[in-house]
PDB file of N, CA and C in Angstrom:
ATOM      1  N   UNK A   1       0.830  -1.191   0.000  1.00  0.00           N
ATOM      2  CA  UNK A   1       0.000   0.000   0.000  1.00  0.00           C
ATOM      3  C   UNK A   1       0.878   1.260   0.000  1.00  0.00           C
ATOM      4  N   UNK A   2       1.947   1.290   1.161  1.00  0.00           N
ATOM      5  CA  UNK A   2       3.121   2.409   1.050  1.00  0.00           C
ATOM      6  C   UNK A   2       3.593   2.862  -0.530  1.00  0.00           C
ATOM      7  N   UNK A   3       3.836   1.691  -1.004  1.00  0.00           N
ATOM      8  CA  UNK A   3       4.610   1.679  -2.851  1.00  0.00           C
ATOM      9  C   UNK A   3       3.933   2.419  -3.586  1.00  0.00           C
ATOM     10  N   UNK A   4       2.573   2.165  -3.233  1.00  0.00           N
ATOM     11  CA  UNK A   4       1.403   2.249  -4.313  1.00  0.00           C
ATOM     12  C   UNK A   4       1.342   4.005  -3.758  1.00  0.00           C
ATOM     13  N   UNK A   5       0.931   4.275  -2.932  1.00  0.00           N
ATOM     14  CA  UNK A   5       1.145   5.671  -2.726  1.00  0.00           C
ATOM     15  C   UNK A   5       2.404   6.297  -2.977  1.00  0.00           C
ATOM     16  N   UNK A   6       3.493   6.014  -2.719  1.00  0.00           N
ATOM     17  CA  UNK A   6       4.464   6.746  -2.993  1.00  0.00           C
ATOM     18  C   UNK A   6       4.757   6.892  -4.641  1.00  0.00           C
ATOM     19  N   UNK A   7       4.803   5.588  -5.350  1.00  0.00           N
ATOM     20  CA  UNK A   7       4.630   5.493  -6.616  1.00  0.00           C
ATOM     21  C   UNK A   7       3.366   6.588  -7.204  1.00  0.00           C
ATOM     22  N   UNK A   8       2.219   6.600  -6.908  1.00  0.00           N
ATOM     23  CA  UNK A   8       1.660   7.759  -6.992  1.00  0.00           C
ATOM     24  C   UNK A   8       1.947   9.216  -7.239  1.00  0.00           C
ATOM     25  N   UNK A   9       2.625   9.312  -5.972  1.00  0.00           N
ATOM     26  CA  UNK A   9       3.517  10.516  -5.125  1.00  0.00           C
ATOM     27  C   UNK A   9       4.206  11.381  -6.215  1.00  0.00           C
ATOM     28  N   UNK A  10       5.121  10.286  -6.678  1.00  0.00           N
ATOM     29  CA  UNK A  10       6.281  10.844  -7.523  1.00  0.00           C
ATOM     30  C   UNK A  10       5.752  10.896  -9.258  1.00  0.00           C
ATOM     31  N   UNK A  11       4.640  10.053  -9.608  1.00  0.00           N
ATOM     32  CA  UNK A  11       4.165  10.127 -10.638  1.00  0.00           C
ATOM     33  C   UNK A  11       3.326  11.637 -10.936  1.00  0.00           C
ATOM     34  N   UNK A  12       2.748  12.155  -9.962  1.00  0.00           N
ATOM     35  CA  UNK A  12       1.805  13.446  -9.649  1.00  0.00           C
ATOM     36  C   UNK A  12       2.573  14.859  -9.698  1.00  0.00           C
ATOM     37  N   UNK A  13       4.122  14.270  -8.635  1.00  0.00           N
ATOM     38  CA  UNK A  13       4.784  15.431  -8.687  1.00  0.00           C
ATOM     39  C   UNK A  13       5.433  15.664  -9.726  1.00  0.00           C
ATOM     40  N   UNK A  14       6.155  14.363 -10.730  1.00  0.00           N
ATOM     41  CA  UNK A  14       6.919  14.282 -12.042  1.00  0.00           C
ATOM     42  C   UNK A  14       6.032  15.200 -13.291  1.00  0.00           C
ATOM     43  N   UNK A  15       4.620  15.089 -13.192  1.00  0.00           N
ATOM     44  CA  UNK A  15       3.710  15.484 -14.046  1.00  0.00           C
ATOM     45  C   UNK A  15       3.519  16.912 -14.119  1.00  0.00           C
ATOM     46  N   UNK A  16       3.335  17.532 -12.352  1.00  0.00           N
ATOM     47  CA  UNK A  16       3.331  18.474 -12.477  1.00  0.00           C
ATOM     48  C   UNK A  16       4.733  19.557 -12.655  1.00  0.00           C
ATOM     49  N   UNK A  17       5.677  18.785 -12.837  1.00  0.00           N
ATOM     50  CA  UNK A  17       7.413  19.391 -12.873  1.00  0.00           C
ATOM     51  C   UNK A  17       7.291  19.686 -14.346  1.00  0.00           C
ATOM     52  N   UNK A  18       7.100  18.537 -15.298  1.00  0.00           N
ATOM     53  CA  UNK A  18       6.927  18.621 -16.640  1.00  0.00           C
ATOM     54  C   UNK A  18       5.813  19.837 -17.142  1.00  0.00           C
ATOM     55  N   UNK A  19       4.995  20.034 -16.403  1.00  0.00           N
ATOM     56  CA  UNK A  19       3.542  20.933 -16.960  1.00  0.00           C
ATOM     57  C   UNK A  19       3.746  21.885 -17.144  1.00  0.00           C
ATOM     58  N   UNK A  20       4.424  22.610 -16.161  1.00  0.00           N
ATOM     59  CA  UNK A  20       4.689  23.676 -15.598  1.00  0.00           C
ATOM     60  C   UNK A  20       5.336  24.534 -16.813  1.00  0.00           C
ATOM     61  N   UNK A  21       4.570  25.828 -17.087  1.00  0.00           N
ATOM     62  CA  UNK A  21       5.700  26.772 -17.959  1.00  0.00           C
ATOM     63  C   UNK A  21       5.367  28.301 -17.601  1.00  0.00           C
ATOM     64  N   UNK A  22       6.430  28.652 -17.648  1.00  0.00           N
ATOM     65  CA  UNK A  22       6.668  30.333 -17.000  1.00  0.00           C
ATOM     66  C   UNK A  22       6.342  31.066 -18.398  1.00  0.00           C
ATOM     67  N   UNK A  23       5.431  32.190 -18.414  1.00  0.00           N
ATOM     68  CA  UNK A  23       5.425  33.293 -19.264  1.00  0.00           C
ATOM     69  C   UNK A  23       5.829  34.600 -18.984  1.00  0.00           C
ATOM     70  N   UNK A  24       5.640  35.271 -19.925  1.00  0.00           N
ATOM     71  CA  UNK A  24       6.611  36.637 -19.499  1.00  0.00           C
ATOM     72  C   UNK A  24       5.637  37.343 -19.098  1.00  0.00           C
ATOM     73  N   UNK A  25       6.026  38.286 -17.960  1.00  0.00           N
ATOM     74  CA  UNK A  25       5.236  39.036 -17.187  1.00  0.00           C
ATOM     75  C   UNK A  25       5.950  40.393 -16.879  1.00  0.00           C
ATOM     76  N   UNK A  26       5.075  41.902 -17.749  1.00  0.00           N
ATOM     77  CA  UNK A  26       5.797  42.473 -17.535  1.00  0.00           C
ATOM     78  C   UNK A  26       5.998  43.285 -16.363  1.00  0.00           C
ATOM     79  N   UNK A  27       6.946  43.612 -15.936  1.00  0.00           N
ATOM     80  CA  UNK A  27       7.411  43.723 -14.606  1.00  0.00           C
ATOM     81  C   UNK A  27       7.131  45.529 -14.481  1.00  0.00           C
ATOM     82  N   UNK A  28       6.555  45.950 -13.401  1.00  0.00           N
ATOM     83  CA  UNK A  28       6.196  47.409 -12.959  1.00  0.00           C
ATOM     84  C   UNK A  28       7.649  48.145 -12.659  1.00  0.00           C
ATOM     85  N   UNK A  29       8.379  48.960 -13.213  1.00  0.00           N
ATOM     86  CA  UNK A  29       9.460  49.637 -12.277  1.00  0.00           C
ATOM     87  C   UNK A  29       8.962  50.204 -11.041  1.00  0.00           C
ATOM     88  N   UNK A  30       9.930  50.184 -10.128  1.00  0.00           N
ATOM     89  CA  UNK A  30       9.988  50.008  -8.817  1.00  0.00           C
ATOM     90  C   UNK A  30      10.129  52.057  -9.148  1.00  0.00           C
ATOM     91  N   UNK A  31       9.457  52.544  -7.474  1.00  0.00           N
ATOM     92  CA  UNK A  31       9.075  53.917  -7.322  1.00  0.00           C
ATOM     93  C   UNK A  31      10.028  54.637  -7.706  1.00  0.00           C
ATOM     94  N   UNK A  32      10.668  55.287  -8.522  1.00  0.00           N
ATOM     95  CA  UNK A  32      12.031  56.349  -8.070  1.00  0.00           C
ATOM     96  C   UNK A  32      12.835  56.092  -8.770  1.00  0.00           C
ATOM     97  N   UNK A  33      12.696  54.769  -9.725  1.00  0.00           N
ATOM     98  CA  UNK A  33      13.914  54.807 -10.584  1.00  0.00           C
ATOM     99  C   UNK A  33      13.419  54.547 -11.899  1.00  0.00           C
ATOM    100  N   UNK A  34      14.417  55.177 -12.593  1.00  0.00           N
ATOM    101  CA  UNK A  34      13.819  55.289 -14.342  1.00  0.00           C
ATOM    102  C   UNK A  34      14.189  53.877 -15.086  1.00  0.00           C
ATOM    103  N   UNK A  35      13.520  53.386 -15.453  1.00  0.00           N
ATOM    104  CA  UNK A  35      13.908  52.427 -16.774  1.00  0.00           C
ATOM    105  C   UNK A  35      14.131  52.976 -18.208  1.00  0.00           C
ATOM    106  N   UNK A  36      14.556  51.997 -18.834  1.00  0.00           N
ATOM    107  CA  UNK A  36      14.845  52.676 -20.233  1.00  0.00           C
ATOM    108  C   UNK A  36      13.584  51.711 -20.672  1.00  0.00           C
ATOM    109  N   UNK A  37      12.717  52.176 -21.626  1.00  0.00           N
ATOM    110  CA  UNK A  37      11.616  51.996 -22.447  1.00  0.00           C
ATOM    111  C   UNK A  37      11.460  50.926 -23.443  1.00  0.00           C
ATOM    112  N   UNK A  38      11.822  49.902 -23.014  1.00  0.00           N
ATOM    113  CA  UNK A  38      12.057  49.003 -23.652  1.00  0.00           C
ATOM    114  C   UNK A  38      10.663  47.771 -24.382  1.00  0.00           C
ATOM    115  N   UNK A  39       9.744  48.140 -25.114  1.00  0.00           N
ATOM    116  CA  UNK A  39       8.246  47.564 -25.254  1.00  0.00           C
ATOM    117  C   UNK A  39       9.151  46.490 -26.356  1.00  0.00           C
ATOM    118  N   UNK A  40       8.843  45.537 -24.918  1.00  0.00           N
ATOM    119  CA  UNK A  40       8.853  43.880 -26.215  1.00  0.00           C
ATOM    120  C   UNK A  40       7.972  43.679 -27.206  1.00  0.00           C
ATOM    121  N   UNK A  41       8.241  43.449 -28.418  1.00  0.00           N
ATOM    122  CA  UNK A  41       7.731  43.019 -29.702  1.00  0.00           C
ATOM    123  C   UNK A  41       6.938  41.314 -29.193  1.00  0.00           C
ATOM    124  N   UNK A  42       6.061  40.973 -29.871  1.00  0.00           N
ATOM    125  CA  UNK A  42       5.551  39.706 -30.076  1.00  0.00           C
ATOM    126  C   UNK A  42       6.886  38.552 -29.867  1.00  0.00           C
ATOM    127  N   UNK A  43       8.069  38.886 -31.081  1.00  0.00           N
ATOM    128  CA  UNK A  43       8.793  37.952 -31.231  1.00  0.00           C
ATOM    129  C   UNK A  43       9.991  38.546 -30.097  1.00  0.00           C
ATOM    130  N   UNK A  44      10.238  39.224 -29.762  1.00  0.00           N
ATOM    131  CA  UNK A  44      11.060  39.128 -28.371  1.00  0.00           C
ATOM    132  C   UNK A  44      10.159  38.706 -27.079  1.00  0.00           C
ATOM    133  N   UNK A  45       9.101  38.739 -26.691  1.00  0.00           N
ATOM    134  CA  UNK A  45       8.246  38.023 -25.786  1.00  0.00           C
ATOM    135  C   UNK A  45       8.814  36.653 -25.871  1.00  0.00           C
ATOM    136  N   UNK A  46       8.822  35.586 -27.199  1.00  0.00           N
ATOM    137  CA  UNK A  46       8.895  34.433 -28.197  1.00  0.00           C
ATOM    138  C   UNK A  46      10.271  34.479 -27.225  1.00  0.00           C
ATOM    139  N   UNK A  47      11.334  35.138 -27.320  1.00  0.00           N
ATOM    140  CA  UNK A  47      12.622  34.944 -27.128  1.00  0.00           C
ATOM    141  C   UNK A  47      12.719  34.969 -25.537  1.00  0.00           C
ATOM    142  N   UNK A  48      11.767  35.623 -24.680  1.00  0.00           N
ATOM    143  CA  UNK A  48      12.259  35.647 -23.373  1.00  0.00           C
ATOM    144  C   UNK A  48      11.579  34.426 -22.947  1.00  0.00           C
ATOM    145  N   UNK A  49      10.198  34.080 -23.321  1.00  0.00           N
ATOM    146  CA  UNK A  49       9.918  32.961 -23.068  1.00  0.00           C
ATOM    147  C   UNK A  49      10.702  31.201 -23.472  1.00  0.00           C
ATOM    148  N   UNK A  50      11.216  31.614 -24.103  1.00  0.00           N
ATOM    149  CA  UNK A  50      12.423  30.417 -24.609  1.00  0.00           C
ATOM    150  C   UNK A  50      13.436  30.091 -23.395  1.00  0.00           C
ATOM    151  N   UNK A  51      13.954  31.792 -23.520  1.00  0.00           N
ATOM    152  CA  UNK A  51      15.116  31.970 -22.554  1.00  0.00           C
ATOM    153  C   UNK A  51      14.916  31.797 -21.149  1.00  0.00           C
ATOM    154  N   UNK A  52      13.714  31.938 -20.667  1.00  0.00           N
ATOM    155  CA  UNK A  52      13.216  31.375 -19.245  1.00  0.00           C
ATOM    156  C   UNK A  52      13.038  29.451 -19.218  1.00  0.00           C
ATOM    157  N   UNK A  53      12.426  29.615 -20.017  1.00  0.00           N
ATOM    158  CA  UNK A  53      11.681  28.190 -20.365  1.00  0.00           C
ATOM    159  C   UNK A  53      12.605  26.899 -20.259  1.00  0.00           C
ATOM    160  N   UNK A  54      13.887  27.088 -21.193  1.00  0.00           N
ATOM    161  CA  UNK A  54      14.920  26.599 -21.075  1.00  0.00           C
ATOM    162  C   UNK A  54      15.796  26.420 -20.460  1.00  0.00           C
ATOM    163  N   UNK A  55      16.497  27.487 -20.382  1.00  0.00           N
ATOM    164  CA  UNK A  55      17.546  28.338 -20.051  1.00  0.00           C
ATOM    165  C   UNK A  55      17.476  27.644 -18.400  1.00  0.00           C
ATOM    166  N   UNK A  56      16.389  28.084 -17.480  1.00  0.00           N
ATOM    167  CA  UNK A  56      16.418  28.096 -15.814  1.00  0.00           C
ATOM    168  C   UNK A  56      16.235  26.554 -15.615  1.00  0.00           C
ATOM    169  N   UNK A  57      15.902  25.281 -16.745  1.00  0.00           N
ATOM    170  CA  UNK A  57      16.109  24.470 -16.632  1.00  0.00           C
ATOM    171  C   UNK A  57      17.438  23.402 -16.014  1.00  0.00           C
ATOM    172  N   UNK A  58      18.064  23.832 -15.691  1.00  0.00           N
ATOM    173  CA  UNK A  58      19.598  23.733 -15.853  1.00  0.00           C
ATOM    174  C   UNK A  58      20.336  24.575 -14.539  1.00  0.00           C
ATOM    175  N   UNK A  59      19.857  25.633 -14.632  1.00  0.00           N
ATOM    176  CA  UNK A  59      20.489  26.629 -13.807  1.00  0.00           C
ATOM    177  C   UNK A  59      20.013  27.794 -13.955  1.00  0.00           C
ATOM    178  N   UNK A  60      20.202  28.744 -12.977  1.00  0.00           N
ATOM    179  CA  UNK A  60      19.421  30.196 -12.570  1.00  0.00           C
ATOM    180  C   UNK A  60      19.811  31.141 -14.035  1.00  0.00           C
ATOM    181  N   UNK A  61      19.013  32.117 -13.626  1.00  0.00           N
ATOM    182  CA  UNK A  61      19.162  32.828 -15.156  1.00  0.00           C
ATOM    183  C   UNK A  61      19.773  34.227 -14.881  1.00  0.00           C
ATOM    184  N   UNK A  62      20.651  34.436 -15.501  1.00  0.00           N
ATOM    185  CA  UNK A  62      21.585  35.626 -15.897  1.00  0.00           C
ATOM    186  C   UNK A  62      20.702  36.826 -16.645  1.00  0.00           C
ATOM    187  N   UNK A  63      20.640  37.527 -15.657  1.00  0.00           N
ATOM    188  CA  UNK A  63      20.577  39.169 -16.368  1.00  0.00           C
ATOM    189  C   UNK A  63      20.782  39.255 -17.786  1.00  0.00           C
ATOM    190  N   UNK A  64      20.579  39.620 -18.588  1.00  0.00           N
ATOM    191  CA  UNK A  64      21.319  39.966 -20.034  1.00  0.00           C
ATOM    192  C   UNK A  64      22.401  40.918 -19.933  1.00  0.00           C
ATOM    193  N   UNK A  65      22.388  42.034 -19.323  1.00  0.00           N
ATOM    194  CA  UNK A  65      23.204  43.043 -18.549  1.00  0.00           C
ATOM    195  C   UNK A  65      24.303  42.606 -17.977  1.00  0.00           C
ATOM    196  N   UNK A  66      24.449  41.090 -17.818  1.00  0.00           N
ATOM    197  CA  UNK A  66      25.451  41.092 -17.377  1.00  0.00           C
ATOM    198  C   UNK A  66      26.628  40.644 -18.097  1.00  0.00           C
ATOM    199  N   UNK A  67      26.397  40.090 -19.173  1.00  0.00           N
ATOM    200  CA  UNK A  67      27.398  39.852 -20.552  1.00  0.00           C
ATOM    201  C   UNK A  67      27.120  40.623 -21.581  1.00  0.00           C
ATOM    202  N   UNK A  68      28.653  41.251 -22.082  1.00  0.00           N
ATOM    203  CA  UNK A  68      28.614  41.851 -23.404  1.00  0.00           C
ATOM    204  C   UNK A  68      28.423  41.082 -24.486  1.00  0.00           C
ATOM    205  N   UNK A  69      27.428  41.581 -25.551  1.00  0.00           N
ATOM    206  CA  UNK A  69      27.056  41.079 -26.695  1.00  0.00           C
ATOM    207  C   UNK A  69      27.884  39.961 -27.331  1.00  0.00           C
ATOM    208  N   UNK A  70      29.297  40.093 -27.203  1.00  0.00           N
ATOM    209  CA  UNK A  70      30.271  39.331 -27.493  1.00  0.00           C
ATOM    210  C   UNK A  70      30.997  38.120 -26.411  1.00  0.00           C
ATOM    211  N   UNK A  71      30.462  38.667 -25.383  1.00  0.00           N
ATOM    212  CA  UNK A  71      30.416  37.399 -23.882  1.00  0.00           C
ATOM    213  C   UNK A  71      29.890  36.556 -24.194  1.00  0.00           C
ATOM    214  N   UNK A  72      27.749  36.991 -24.734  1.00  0.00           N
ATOM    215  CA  UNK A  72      27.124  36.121 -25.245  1.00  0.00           C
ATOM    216  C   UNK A  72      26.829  34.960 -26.093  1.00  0.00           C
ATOM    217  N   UNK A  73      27.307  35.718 -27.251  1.00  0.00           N
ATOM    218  CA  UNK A  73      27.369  34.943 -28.111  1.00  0.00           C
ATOM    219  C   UNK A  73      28.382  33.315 -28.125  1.00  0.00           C
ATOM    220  N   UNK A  74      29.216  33.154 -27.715  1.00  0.00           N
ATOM    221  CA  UNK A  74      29.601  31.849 -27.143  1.00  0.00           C
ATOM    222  C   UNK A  74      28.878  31.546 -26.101  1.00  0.00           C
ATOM    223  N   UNK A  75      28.592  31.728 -25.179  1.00  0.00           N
ATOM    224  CA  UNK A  75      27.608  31.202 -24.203  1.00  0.00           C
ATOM    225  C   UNK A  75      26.415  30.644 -24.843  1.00  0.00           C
ATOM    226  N   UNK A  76      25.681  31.409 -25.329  1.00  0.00           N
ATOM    227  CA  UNK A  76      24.032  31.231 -26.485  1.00  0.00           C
ATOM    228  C   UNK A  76      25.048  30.008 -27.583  1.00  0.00           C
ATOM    229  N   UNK A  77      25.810  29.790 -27.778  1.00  0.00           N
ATOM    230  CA  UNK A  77      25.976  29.003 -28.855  1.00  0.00           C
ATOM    231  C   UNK A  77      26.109  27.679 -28.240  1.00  0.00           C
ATOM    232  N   UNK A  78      27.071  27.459 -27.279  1.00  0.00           N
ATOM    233  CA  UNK A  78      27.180  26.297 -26.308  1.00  0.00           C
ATOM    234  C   UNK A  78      25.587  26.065 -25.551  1.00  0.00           C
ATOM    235  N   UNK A  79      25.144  26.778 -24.928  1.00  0.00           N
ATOM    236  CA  UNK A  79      23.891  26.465 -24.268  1.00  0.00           C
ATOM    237  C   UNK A  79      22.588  25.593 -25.440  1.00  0.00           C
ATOM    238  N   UNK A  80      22.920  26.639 -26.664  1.00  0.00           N
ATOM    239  CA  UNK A  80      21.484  26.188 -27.689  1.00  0.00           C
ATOM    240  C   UNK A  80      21.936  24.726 -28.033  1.00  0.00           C
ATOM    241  N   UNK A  81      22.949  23.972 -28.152  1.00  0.00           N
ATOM    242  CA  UNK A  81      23.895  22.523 -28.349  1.00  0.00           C
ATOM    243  C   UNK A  81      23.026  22.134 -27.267  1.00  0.00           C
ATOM    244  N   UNK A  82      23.155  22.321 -26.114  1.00  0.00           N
ATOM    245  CA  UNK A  82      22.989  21.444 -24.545  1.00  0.00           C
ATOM    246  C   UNK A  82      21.778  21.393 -24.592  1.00  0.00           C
ATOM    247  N   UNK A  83      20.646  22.565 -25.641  1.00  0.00           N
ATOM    248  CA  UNK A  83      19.107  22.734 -24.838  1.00  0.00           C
ATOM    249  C   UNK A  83      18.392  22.113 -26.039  1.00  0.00           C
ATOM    250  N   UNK A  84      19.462  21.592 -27.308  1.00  0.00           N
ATOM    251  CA  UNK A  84      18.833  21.281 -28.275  1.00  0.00           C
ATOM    252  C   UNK A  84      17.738  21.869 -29.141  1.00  0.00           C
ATOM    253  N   UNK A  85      18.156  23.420 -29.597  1.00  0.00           N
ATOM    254  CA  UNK A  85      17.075  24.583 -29.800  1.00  0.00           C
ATOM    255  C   UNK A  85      17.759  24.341 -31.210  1.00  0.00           C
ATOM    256  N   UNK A  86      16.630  24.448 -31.889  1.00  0.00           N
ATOM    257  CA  UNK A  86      16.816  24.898 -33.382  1.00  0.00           C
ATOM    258  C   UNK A  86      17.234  26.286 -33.681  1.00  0.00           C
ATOM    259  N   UNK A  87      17.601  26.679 -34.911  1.00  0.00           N
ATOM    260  CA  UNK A  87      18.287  27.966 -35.416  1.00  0.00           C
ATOM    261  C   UNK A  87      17.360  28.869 -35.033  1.00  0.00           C
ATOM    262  N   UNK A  88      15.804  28.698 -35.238  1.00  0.00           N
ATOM    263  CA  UNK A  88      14.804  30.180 -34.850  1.00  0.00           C
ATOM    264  C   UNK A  88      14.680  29.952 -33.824  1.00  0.00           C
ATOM    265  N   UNK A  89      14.504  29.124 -32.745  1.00  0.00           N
ATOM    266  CA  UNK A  89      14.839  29.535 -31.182  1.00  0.00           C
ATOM    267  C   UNK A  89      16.202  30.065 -31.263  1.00  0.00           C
ATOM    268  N   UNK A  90      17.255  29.556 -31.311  1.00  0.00           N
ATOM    269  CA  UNK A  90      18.201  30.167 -31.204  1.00  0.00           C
ATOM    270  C   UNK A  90      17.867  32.406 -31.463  1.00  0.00           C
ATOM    271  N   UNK A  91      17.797  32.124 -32.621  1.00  0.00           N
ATOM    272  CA  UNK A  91      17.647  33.486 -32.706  1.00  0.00           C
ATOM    273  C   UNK A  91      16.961  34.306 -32.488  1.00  0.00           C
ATOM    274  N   UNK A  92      15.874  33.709 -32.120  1.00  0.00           N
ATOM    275  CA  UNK A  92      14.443  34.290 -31.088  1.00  0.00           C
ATOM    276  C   UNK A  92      15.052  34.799 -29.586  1.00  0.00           C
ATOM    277  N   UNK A  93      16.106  33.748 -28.803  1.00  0.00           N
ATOM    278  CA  UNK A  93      16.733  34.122 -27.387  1.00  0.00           C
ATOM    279  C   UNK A  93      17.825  35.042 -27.920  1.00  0.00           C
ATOM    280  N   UNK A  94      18.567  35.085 -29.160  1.00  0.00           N
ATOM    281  CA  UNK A  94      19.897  35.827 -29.382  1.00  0.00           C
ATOM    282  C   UNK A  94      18.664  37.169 -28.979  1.00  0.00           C
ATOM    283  N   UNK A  95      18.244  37.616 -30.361  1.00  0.00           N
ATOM    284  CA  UNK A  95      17.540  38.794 -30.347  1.00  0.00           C
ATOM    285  C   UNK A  95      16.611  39.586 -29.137  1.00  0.00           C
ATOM    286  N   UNK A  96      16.473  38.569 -28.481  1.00  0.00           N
ATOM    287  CA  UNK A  96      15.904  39.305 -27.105  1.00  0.00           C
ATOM    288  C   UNK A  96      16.838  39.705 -26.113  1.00  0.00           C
ATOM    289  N   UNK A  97      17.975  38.572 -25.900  1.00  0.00           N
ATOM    290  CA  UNK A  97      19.354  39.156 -25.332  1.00  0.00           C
ATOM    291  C   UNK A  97      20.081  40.232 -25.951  1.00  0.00           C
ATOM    292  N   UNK A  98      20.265  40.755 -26.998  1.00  0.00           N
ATOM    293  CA  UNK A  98      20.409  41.719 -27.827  1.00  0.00           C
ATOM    294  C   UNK A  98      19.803  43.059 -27.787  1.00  0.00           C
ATOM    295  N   UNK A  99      18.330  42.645 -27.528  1.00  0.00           N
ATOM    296  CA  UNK A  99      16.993  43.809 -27.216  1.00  0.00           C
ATOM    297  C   UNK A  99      17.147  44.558 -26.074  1.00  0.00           C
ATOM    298  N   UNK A 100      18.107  43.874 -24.859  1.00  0.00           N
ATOM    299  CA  UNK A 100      18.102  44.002 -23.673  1.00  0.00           C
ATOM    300  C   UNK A 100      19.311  44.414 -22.741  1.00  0.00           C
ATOM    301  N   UNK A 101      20.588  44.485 -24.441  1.00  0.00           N
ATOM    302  CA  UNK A 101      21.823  45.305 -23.956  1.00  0.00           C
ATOM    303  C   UNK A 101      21.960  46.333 -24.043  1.00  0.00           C
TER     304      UNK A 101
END
């Protein structure tokens, strides 16, 4: 009876691990400080949702801000290999990391 529940257990929680997907939500600036104006397009939405989707699969997610365009681009090339993204994902996450330097 223990098996049978626990087997359960992990079948319920495995399902809901797999289900699960994050969308982009745009975020309010905080009181007092300026943002730069940055209105995501349809297909950069496409790219942050990739870049979450994937990307935090693995490990926490990096600012875009925090690598230069040219940091990136080897990183995004090794990662899209590991996450198994085709060329328009690929360039759906380049271009939103791009959007966002």
């Amino acid at each position: 009876m223990k098996k049978t529940i626990l087997s359960l257990m992990a079948i319920m929680l495995l399902a809901a691990a797999c289900g699960t997907k994050k969308t982009a939500v745009a975020e309010a600036p905080a009181a007092g400080k300026e943002t730069k104006a940055t209105e995501l397009t349809p297909a950069l939405v496409e790219g942050k949702n990739l870049y979450e989707n994937n990307c935090a699969k693995c490990h926490k997610l990096f600012e875009p801000k925090k690598f230069t365009k040219e940091e990136w681009t080897p990183i995004l090339v090794k990662m899209g290999k590991k996450a198994k993204l085709d060329d328009t994902q690929m360039a759906s996450i380049t271009n939103y990391i791009d959007s966002q330097l």
